[in-house]
N, C-alpha and C. Protein backbone atom coordinates (compact mmCIF):
# COMPACT_ATOMS: atom_id res chain seq x y z
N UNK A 1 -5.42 31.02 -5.40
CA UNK A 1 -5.38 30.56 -4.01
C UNK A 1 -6.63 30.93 -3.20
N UNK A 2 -7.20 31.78 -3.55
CA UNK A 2 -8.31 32.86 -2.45
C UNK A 2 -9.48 31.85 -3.42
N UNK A 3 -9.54 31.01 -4.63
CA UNK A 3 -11.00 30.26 -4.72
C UNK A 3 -11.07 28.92 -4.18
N UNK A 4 -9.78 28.28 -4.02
CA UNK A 4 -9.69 27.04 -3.56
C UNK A 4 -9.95 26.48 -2.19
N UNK A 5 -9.41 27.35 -1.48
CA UNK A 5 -10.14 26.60 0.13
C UNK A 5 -9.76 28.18 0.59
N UNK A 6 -11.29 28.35 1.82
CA UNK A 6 -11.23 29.32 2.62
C UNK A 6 -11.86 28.93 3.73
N UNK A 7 -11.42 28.87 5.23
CA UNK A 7 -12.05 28.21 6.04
C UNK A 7 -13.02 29.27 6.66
N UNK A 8 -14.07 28.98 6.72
CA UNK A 8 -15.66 29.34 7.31
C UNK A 8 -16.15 30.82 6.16
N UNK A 9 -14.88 30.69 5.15
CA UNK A 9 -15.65 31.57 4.16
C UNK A 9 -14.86 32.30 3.86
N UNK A 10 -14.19 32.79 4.56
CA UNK A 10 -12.84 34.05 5.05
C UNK A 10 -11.86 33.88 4.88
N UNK A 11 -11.21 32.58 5.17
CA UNK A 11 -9.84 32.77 5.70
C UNK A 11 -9.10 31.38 4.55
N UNK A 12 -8.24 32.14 3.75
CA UNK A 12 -7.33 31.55 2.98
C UNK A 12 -6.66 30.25 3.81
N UNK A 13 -7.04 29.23 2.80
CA UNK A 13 -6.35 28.03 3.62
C UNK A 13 -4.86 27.99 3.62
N UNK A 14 -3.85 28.33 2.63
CA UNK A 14 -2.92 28.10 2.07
C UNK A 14 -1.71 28.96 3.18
N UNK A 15 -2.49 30.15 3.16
CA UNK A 15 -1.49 31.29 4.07
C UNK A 15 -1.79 31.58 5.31
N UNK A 16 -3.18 31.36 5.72
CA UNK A 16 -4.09 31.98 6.73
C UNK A 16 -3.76 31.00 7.85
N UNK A 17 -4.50 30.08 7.54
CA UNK A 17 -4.62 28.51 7.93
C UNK A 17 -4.13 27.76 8.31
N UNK A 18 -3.56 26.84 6.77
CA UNK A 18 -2.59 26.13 7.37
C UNK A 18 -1.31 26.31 6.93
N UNK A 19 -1.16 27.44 7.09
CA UNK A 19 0.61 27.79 6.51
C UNK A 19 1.72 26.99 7.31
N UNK A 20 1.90 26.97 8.18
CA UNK A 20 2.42 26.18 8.73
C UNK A 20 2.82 24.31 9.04
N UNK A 21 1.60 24.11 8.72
CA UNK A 21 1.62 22.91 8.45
C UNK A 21 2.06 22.60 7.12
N UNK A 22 1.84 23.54 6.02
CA UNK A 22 2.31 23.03 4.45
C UNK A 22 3.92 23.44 4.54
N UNK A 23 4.59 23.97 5.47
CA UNK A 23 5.92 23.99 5.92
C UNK A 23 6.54 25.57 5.59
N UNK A 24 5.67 26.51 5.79
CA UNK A 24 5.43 27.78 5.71
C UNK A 24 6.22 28.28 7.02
N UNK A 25 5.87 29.71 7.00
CA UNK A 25 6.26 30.78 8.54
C UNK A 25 5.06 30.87 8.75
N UNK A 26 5.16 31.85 10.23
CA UNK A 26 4.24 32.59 10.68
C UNK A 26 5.29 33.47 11.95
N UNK A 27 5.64 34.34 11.29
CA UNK A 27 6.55 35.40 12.41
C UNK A 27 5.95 36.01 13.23
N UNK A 28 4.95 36.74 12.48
CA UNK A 28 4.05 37.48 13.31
C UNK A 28 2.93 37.37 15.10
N UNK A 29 2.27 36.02 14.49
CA UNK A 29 1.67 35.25 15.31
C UNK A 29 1.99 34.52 16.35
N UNK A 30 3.01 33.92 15.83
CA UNK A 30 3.69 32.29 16.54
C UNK A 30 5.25 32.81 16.67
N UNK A 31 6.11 33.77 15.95
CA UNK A 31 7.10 33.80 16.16
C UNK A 31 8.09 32.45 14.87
N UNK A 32 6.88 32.14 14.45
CA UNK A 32 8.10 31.40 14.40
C UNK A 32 8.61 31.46 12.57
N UNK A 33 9.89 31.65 12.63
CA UNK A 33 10.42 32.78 11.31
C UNK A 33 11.09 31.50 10.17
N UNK A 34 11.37 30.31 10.88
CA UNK A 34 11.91 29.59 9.90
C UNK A 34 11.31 28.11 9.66
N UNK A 35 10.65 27.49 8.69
CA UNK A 35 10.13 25.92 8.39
C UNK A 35 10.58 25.48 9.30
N UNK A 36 10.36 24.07 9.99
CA UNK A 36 10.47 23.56 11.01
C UNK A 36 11.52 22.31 10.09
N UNK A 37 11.44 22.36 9.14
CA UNK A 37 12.16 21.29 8.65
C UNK A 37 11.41 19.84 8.13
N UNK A 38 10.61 19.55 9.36
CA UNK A 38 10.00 18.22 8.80
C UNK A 38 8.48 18.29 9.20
N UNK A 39 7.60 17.21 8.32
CA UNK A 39 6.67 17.44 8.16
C UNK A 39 5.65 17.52 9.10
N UNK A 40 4.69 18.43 9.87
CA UNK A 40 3.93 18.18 10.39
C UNK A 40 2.75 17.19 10.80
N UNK A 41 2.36 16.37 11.73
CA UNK A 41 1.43 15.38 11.86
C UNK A 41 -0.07 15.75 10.97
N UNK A 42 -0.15 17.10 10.88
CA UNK A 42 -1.26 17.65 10.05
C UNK A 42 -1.32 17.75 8.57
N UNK A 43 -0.11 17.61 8.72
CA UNK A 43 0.20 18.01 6.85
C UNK A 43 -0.73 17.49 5.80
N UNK A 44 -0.31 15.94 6.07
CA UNK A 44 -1.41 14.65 5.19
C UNK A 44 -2.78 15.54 5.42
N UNK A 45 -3.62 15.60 6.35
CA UNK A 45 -4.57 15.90 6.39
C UNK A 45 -5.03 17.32 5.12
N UNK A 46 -3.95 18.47 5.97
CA UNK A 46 -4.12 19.61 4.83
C UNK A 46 -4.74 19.24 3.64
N UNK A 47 -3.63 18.55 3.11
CA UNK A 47 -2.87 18.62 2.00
C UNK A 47 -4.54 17.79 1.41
N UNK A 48 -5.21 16.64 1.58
CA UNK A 48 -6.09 16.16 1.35
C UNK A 48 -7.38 16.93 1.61
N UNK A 49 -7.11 18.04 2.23
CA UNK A 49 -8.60 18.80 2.83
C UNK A 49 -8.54 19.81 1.43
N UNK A 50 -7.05 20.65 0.69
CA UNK A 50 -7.41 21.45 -0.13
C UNK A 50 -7.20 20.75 -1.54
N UNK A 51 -6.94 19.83 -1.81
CA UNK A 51 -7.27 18.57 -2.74
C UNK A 51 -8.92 18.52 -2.88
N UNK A 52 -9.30 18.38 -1.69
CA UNK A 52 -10.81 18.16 -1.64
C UNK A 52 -11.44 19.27 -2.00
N UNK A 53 -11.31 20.57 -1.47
CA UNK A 53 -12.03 21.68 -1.45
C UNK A 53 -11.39 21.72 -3.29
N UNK A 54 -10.42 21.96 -3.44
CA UNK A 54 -10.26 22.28 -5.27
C UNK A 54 -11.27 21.59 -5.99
N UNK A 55 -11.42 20.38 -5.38
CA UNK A 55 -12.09 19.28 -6.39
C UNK A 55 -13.68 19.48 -6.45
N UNK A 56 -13.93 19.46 -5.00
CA UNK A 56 -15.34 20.11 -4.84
C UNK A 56 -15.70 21.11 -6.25
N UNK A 57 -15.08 22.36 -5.84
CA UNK A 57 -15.21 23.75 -6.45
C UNK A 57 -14.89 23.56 -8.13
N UNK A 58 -14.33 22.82 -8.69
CA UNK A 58 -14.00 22.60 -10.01
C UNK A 58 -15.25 21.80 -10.14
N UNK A 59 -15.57 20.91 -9.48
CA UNK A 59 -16.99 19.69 -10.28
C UNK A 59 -18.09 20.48 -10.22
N UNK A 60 -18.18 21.53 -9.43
CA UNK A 60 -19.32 22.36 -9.06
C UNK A 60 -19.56 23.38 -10.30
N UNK A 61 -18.24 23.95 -10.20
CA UNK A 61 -18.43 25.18 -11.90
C UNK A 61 -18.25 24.00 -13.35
N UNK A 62 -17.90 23.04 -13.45
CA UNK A 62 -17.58 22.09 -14.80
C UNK A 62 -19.30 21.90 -14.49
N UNK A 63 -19.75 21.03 -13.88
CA UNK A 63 -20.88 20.41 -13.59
C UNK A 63 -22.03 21.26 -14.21
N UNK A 64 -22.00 22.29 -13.36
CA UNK A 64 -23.60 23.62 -14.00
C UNK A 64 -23.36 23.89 -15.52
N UNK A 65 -22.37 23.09 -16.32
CA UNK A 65 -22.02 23.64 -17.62
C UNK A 65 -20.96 22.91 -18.55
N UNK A 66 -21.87 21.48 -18.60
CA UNK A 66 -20.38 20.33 -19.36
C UNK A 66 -19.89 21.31 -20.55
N UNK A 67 -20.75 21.96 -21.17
CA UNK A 67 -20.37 21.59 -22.44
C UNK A 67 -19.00 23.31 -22.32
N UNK A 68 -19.36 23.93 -21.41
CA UNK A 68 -17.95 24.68 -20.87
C UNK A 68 -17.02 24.28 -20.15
N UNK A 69 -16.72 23.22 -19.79
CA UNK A 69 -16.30 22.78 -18.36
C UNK A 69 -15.04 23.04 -18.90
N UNK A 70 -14.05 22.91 -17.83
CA UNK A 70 -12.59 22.89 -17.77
C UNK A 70 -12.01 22.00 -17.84
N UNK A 71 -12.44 20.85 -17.37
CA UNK A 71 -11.84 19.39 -17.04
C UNK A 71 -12.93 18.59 -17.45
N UNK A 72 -14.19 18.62 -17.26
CA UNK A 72 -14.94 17.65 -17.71
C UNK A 72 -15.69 17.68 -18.76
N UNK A 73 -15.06 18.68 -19.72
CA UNK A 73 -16.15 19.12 -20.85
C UNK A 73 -17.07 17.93 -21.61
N UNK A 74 -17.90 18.32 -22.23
CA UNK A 74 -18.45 17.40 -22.99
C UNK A 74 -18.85 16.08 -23.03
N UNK A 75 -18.74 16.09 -21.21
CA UNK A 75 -19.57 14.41 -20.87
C UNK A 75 -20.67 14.21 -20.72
N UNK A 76 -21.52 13.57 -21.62
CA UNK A 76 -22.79 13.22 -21.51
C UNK A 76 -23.43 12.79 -20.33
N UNK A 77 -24.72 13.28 -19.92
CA UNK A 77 -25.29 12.32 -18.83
C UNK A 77 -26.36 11.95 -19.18
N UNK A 78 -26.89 10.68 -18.58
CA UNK A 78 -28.38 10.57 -18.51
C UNK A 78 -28.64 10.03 -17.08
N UNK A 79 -29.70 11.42 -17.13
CA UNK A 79 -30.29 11.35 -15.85
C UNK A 79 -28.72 12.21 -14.80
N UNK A 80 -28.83 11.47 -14.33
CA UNK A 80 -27.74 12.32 -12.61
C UNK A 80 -26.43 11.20 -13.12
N UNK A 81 -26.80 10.25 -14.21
CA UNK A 81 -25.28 9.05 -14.44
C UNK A 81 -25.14 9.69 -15.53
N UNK A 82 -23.17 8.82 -15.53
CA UNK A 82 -22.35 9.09 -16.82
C UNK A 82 -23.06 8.52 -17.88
N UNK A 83 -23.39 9.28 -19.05
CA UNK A 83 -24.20 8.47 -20.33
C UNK A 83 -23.35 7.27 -20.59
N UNK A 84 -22.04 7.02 -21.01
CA UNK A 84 -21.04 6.16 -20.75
C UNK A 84 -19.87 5.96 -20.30
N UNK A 85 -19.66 5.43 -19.24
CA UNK A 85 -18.75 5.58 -18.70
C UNK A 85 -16.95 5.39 -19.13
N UNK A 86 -17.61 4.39 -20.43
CA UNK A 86 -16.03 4.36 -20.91
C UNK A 86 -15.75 5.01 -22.44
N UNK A 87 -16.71 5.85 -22.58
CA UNK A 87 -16.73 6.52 -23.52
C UNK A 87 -15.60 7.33 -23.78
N UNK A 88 -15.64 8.09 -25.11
CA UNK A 88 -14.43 9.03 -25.39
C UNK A 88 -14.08 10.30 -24.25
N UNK A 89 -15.79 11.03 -24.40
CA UNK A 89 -15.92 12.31 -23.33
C UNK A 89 -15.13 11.80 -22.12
N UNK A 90 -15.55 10.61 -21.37
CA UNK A 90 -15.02 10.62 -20.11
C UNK A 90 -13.34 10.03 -19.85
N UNK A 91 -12.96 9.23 -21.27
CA UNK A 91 -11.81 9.60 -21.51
C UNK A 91 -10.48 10.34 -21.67
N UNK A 92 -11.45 11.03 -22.17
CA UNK A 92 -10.78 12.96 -22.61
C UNK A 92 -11.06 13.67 -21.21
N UNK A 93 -11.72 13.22 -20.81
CA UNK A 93 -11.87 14.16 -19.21
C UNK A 93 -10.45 13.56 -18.13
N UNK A 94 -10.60 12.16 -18.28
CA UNK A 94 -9.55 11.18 -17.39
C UNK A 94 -7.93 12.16 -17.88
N UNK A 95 -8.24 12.40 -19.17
CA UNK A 95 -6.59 12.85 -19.93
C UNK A 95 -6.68 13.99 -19.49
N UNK A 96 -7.61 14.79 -19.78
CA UNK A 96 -7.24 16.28 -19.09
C UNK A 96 -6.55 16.47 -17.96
N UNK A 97 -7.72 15.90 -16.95
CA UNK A 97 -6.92 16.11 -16.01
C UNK A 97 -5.53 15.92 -15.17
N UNK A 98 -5.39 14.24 -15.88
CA UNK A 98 -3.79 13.64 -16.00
C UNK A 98 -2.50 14.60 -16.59
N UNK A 99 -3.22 15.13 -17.54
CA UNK A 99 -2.40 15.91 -18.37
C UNK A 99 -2.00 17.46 -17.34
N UNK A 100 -3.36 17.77 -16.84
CA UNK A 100 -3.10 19.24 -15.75
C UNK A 100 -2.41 19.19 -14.69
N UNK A 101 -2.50 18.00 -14.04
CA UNK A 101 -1.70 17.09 -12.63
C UNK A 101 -0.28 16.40 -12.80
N UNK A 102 -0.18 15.18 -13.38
CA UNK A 102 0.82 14.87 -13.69
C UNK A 102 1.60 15.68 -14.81
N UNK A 103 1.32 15.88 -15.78
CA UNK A 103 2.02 16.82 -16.64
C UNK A 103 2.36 15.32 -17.97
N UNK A 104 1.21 14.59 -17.88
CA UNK A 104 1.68 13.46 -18.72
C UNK A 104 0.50 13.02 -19.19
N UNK A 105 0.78 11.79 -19.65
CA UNK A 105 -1.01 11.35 -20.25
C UNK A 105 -1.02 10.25 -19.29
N UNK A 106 -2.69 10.09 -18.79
CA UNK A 106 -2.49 9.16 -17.69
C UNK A 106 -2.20 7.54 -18.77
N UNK A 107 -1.43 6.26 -17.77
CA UNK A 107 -1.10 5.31 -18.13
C UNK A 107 -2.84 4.35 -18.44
N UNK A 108 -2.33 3.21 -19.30
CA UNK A 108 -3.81 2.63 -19.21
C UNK A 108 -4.11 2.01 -17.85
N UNK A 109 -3.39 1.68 -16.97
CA UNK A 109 -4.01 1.10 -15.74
C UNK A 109 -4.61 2.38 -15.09
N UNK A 110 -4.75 3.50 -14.96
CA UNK A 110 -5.06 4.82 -14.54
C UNK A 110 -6.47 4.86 -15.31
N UNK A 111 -6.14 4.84 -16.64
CA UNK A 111 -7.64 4.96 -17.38
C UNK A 111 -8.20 4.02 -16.54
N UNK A 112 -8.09 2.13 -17.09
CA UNK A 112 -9.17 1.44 -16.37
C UNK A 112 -9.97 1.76 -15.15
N UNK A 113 -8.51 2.11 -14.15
CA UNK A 113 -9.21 2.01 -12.82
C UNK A 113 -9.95 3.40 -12.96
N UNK A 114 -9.93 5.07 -13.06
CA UNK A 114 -10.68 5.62 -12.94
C UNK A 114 -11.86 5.39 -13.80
N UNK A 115 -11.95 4.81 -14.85
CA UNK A 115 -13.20 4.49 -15.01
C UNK A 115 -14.08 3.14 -14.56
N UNK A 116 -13.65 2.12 -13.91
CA UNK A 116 -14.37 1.62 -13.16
C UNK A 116 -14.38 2.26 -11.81
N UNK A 117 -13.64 3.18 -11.67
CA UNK A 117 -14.58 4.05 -10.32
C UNK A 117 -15.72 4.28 -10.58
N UNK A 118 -16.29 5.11 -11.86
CA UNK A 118 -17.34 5.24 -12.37
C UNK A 118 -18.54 4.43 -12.12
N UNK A 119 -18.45 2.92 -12.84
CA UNK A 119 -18.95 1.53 -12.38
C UNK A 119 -19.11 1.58 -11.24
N UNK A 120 -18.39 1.71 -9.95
CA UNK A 120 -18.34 1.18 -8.58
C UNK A 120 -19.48 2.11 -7.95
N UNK A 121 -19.29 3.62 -8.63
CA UNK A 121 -19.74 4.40 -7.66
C UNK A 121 -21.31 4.16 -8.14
N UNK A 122 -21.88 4.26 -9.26
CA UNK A 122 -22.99 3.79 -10.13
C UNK A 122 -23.65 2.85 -8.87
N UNK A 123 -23.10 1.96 -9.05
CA UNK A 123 -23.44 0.64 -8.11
C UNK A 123 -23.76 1.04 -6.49
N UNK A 124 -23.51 1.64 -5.99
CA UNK A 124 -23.67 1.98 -5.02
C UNK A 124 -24.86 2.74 -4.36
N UNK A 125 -25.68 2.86 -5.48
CA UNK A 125 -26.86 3.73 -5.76
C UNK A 125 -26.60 5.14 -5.12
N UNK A 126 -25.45 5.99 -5.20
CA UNK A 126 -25.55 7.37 -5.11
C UNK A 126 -26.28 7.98 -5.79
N UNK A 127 -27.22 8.92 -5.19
CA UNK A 127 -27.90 9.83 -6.28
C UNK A 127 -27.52 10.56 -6.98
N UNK A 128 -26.94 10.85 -6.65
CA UNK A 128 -25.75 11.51 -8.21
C UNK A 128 -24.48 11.39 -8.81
N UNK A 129 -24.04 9.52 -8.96
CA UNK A 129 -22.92 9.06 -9.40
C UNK A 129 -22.32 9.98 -10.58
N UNK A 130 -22.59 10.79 -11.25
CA UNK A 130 -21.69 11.12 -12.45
C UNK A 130 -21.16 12.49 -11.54
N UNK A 131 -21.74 13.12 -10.54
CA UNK A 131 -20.44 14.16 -10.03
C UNK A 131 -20.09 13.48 -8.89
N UNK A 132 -20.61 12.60 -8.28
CA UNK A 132 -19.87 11.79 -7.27
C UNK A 132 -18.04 11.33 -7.90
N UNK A 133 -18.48 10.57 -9.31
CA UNK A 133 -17.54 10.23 -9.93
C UNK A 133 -16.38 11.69 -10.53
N UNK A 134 -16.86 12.47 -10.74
CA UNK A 134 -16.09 13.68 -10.82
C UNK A 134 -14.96 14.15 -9.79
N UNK A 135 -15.55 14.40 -8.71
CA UNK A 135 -15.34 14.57 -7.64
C UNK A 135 -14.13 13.69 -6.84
N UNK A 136 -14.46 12.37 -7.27
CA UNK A 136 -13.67 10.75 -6.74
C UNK A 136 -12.35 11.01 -7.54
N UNK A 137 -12.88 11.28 -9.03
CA UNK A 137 -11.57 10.81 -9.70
C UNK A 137 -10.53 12.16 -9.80
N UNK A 138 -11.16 13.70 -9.40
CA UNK A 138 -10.49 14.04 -9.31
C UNK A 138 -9.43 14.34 -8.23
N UNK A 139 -9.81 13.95 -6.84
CA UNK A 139 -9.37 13.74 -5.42
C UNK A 139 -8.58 12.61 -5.95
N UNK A 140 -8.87 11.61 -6.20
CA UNK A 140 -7.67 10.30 -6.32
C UNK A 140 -6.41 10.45 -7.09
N UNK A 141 -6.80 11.77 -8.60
CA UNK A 141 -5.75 12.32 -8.74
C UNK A 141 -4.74 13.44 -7.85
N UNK A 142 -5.54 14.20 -7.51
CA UNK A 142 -4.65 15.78 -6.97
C UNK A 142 -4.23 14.91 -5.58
N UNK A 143 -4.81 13.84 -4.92
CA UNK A 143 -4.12 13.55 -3.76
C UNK A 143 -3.30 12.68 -3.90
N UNK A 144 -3.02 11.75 -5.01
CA UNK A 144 -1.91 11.05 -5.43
C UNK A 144 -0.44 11.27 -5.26
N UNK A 145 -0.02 10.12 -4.65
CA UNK A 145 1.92 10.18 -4.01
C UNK A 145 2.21 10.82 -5.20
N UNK A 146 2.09 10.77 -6.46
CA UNK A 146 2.58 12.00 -7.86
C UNK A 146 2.39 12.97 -7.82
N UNK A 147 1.20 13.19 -7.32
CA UNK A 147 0.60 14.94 -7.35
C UNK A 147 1.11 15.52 -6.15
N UNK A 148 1.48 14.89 -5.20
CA UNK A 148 1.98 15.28 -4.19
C UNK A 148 3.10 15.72 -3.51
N UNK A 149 4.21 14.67 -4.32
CA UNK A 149 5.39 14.84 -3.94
C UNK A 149 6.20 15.08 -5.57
N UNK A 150 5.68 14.90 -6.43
CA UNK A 150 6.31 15.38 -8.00
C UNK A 150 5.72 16.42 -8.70
C-alpha cells in the first residue's frame, strides 16, 4: 500500500487520503466511525487516480528492466516502440496481467483490442509508444467494471 500512491510523497493514499471516499472511517479527524453506506461522488475518481499511480509505478520498475519485469517481461523494443506488437512477448504480457487482475486468461476480444491499443498509440506519434502502451493497457485493465467491482 505505502508504494502505490502517496500524495505529495508522504501521505498514503489508501488510509491517509482517501479513506473515506473508498468507504473507509476516519474517527479521529472527522468523527466519523461508521461507512456512510453509499458511494461517494469522489470514489470513481480515487479509485482511477490509484489505478493510475499503480500503473505508472509498475511500467516504471518493468520498463528500466524487460527482461526482469513483473508484468511485462521479455518485450522487445525497437527504438522507444513495441518490436511487435502482436507478438508472443506482448501477448504473454496482455495474459499476465489478465491473469493478476481478473484471475482468468484475458478473452480474445481483450487480446485484439489491447493490442491494437498498441497500433493506435504508435500512430499517434508519442515519443514513447511502447510504455505509453504499458501504461494504457494496464489502466484499462485495473480500472475495468471487472477489476473494480469483481
Amino acid at each position: 500500500p505505502d508504494t502505490v500512491c502517496t500524495e505529495l510523497g508522504m501521505y498514503q493514499c489508501t488510509s491517509a487520503v482517501h479513506n473515506v471516499a473508498l468507504g473507509g472511517v476516519e474517527p479521529y479527524g472527522t468523527g466519523l466511525y461508521e461507512p456512510s453506506g453509499v458511494t461517494a461522488s469522489t470514489t470513481p475518481l480515487v479509485v482511477e487516480r490509484l489505478a493510475w499511480s499503480a500503473c505508472i509505478k509498475r511500467v516504471s520498475a518493468d520498463y528500466a528492466d524487460l527482461g526482469a519485469a513483473v508484468i511485462f517481461r521479455g518485450i522487445k523494443l525497437s527504438g522507444s516502440k513495441l518490436a511487435s506488437p502482436d507478438g508472443d512477448e506482448v501477448r504473454g504480457a496482455i495474459t499476465q496481467l489478465a491473469q493478476r487482475v481478473f484471475l482468468r486468461e484475458p478473452s480474445d476480444a481483450e487480446m485484439t483490442r489491447y493490442i491494437q491499443l498498441a497500433r493506435d498509440i504508435e500512430a499517434t506519434g508519442n515519443a514513447e509508444p511502447a510504455r505509453a502502451w504499458m501504461q494504457a493497457v494496464c489502466f484499462a485493465v485495473l480500472s475495468s467494471a471487472e477489476a473494480v467491482f469483481y
